[in-house]
C-alpha atoms as a PDB file:
ATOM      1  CA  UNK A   1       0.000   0.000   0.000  1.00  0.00           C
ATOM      2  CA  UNK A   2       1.280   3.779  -1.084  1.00  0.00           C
ATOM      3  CA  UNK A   3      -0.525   6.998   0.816  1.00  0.00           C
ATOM      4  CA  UNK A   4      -0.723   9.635  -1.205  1.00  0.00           C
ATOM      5  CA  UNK A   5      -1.720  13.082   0.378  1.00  0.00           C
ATOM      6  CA  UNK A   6      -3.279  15.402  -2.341  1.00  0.00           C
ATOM      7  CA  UNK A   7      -2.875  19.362  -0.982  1.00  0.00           C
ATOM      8  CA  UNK A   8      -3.568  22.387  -3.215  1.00  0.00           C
ATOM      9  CA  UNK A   9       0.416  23.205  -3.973  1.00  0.00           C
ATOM     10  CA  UNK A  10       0.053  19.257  -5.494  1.00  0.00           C
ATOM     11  CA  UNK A  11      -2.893  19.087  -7.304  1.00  0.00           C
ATOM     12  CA  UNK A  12      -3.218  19.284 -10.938  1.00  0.00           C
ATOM     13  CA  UNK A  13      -5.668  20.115 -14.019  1.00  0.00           C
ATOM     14  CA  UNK A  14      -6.021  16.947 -16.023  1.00  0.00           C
ATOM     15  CA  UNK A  15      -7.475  16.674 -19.128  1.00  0.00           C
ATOM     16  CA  UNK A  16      -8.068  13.725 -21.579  1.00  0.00           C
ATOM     17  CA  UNK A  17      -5.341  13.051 -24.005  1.00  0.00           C
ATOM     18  CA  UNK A  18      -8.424  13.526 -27.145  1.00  0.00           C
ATOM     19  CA  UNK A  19      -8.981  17.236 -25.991  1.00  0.00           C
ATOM     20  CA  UNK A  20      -5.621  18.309 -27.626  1.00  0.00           C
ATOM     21  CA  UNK A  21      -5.864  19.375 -31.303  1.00  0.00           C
ATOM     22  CA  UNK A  22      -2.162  19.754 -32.044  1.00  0.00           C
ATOM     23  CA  UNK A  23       1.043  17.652 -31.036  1.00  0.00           C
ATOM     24  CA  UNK A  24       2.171  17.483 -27.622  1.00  0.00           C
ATOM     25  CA  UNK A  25       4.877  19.616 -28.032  1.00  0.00           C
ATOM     26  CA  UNK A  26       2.660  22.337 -29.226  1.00  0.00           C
ATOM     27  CA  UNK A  27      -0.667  21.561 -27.426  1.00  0.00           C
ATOM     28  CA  UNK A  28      -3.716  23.164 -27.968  1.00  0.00           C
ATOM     29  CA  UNK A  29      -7.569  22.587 -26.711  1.00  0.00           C
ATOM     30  CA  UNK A  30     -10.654  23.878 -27.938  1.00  0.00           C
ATOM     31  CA  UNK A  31     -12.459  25.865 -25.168  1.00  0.00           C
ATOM     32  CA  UNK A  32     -16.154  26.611 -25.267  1.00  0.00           C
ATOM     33  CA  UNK A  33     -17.135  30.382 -24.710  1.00  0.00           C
ATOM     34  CA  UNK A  34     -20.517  31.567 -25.252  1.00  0.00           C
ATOM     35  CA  UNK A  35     -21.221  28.980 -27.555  1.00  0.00           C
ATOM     36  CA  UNK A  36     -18.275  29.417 -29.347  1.00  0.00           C
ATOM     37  CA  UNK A  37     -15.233  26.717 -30.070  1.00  0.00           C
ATOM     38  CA  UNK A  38     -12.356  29.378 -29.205  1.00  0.00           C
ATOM     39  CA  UNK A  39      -8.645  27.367 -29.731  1.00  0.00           C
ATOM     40  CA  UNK A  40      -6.528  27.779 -26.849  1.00  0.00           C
ATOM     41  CA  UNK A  41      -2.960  27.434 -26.448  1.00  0.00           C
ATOM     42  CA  UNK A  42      -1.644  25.408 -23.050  1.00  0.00           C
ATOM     43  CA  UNK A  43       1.336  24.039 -21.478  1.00  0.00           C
ATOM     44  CA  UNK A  44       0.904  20.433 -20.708  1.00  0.00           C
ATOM     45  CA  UNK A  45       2.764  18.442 -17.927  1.00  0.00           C
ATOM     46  CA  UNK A  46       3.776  14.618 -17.238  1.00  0.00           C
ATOM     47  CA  UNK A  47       1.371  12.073 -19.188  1.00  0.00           C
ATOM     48  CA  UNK A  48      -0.897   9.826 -16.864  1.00  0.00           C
ATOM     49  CA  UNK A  49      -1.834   7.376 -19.394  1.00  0.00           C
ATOM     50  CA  UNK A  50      -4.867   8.950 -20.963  1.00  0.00           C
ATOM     51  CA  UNK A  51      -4.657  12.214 -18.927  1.00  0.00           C
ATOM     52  CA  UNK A  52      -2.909  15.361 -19.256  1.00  0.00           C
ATOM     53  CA  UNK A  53      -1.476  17.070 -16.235  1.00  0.00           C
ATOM     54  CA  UNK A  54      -2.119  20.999 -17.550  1.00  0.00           C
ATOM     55  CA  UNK A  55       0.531  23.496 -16.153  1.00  0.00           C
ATOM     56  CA  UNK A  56      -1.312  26.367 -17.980  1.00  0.00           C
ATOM     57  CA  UNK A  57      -3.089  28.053 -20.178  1.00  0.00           C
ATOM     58  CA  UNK A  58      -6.626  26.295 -18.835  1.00  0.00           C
ATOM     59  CA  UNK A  59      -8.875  27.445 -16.025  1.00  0.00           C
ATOM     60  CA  UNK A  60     -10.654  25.448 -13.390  1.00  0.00           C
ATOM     61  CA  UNK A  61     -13.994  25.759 -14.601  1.00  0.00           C
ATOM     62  CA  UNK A  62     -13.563  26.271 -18.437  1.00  0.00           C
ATOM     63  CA  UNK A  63     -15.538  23.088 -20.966  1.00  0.00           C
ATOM     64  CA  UNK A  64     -13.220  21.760 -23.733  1.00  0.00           C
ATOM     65  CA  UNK A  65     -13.749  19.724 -26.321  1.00  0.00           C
ATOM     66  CA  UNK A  66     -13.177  16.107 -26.595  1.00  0.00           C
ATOM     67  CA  UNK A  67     -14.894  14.919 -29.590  1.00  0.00           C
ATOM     68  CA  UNK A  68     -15.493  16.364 -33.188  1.00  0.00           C
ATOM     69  CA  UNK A  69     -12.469  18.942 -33.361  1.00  0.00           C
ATOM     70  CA  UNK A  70     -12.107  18.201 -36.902  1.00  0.00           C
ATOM     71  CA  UNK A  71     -15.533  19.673 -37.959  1.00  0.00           C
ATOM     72  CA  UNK A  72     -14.292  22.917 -35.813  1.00  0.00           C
ATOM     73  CA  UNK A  73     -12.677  26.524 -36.280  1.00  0.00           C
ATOM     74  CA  UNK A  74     -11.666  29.148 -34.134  1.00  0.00           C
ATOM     75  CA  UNK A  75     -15.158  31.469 -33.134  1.00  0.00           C
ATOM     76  CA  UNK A  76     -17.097  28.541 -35.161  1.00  0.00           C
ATOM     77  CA  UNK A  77     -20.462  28.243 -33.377  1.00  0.00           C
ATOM     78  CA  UNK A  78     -21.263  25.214 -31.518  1.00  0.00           C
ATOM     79  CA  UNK A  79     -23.602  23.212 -29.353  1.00  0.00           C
ATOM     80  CA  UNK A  80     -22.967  21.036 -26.682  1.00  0.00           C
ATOM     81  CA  UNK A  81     -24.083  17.588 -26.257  1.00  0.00           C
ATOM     82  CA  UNK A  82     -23.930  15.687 -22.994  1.00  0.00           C
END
C-alpha cells in the first residue's frame, strides 16, 4: 500500500489526451465560450496514461472539447451535447 496526500500546492488540471488538437509539443484545446469553439494554447505536464497534467493556459472551470475537433474553427459556433 502507497498513501498519497493530495494538498492544493500538489494538485493538478487533467485533461483527456483527445482534448488536444495539435502535437504534444505544441498543445492546444478547444475551449467553449458563449457557444463558441475558441482554440486555446496550453502548457501540458507529465502524461498519466490517458490524462494530461495541464501546467497552464486552462482554467478550473472552463468546458473543452473532446470529440469532433475536426468539424471545428476558431469562433465557429457550436452546441454542446452531454
Amino acid at each position: 500500500h502507497i498513501a498519497v496526500e493530495e494538498s492544493a500546492a500538489t494538485a493538478q488540471m487533467m485533461i483527456d489526451r483527445k482534448a488536444i488538437i495539435e502535437s504534444l509539443k505544441n498543445p492546444e484545446v478547444y475551449v467553449v465560450r458563449d457557444n463558441k469553439a475558441c482554440k486555446q494554447a496550453i502548457t501540458t505536464g507529465k502524461v498519466f496514461d490517458n490524462y494530461i497534467a495541464v501546467v497552464s493556459g486552462l482554467k478550473e472551470n472552463d468546458r473543452i472539447v473532446v470529440a469532433g475537433q475536426i468539424n471545428l474553427v476558431d469562433g465557429r459556433d457550436v452546441e454542446i451535447i452531454k
